[in-house]
C-alpha atoms as a PDB file:
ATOM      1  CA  UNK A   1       6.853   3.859 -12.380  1.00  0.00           C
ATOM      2  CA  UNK A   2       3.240   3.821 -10.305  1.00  0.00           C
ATOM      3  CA  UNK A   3       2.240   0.519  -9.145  1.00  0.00           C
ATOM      4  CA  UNK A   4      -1.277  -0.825  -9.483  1.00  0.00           C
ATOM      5  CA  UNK A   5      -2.001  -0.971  -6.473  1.00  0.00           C
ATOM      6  CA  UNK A   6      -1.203   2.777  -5.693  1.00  0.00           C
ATOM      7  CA  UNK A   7      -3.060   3.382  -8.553  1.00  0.00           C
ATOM      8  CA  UNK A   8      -6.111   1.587  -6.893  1.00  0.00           C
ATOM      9  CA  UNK A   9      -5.568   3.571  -4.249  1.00  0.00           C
ATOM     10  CA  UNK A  10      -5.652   6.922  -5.789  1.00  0.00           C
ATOM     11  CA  UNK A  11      -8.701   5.819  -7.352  1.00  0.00           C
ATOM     12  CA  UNK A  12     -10.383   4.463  -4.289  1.00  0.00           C
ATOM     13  CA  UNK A  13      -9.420   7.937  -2.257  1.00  0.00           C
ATOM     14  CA  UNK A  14     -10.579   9.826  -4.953  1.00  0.00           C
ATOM     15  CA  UNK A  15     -13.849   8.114  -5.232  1.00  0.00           C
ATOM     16  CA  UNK A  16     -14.574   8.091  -1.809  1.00  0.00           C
ATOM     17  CA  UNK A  17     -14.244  12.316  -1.744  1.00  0.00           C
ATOM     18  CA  UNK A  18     -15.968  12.286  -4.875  1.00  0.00           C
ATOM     19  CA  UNK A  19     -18.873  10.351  -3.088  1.00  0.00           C
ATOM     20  CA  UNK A  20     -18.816  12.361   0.001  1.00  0.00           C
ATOM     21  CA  UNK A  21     -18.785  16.138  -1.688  1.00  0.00           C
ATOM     22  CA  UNK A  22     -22.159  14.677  -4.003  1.00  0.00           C
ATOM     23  CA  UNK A  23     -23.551  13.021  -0.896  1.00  0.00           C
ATOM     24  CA  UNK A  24     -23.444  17.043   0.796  1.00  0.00           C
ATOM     25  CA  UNK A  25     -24.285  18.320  -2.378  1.00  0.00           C
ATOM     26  CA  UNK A  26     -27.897  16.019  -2.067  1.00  0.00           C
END
């Protein structure tokens, strides 16, 4: 069973490379 909070973090991680590959994209 995943926890929320590792799930938060997943998200969070994910986001934050999300933000930085558009961010060199721009």
């Amino acid at each position: 069973m995943i926890s929320i909070l590792g799930l938060i973090v997943i998200v969070l991680i994910g986001y934050l490379i999300y933000a930085l590959i558009y961010s060199e994209k721009f």
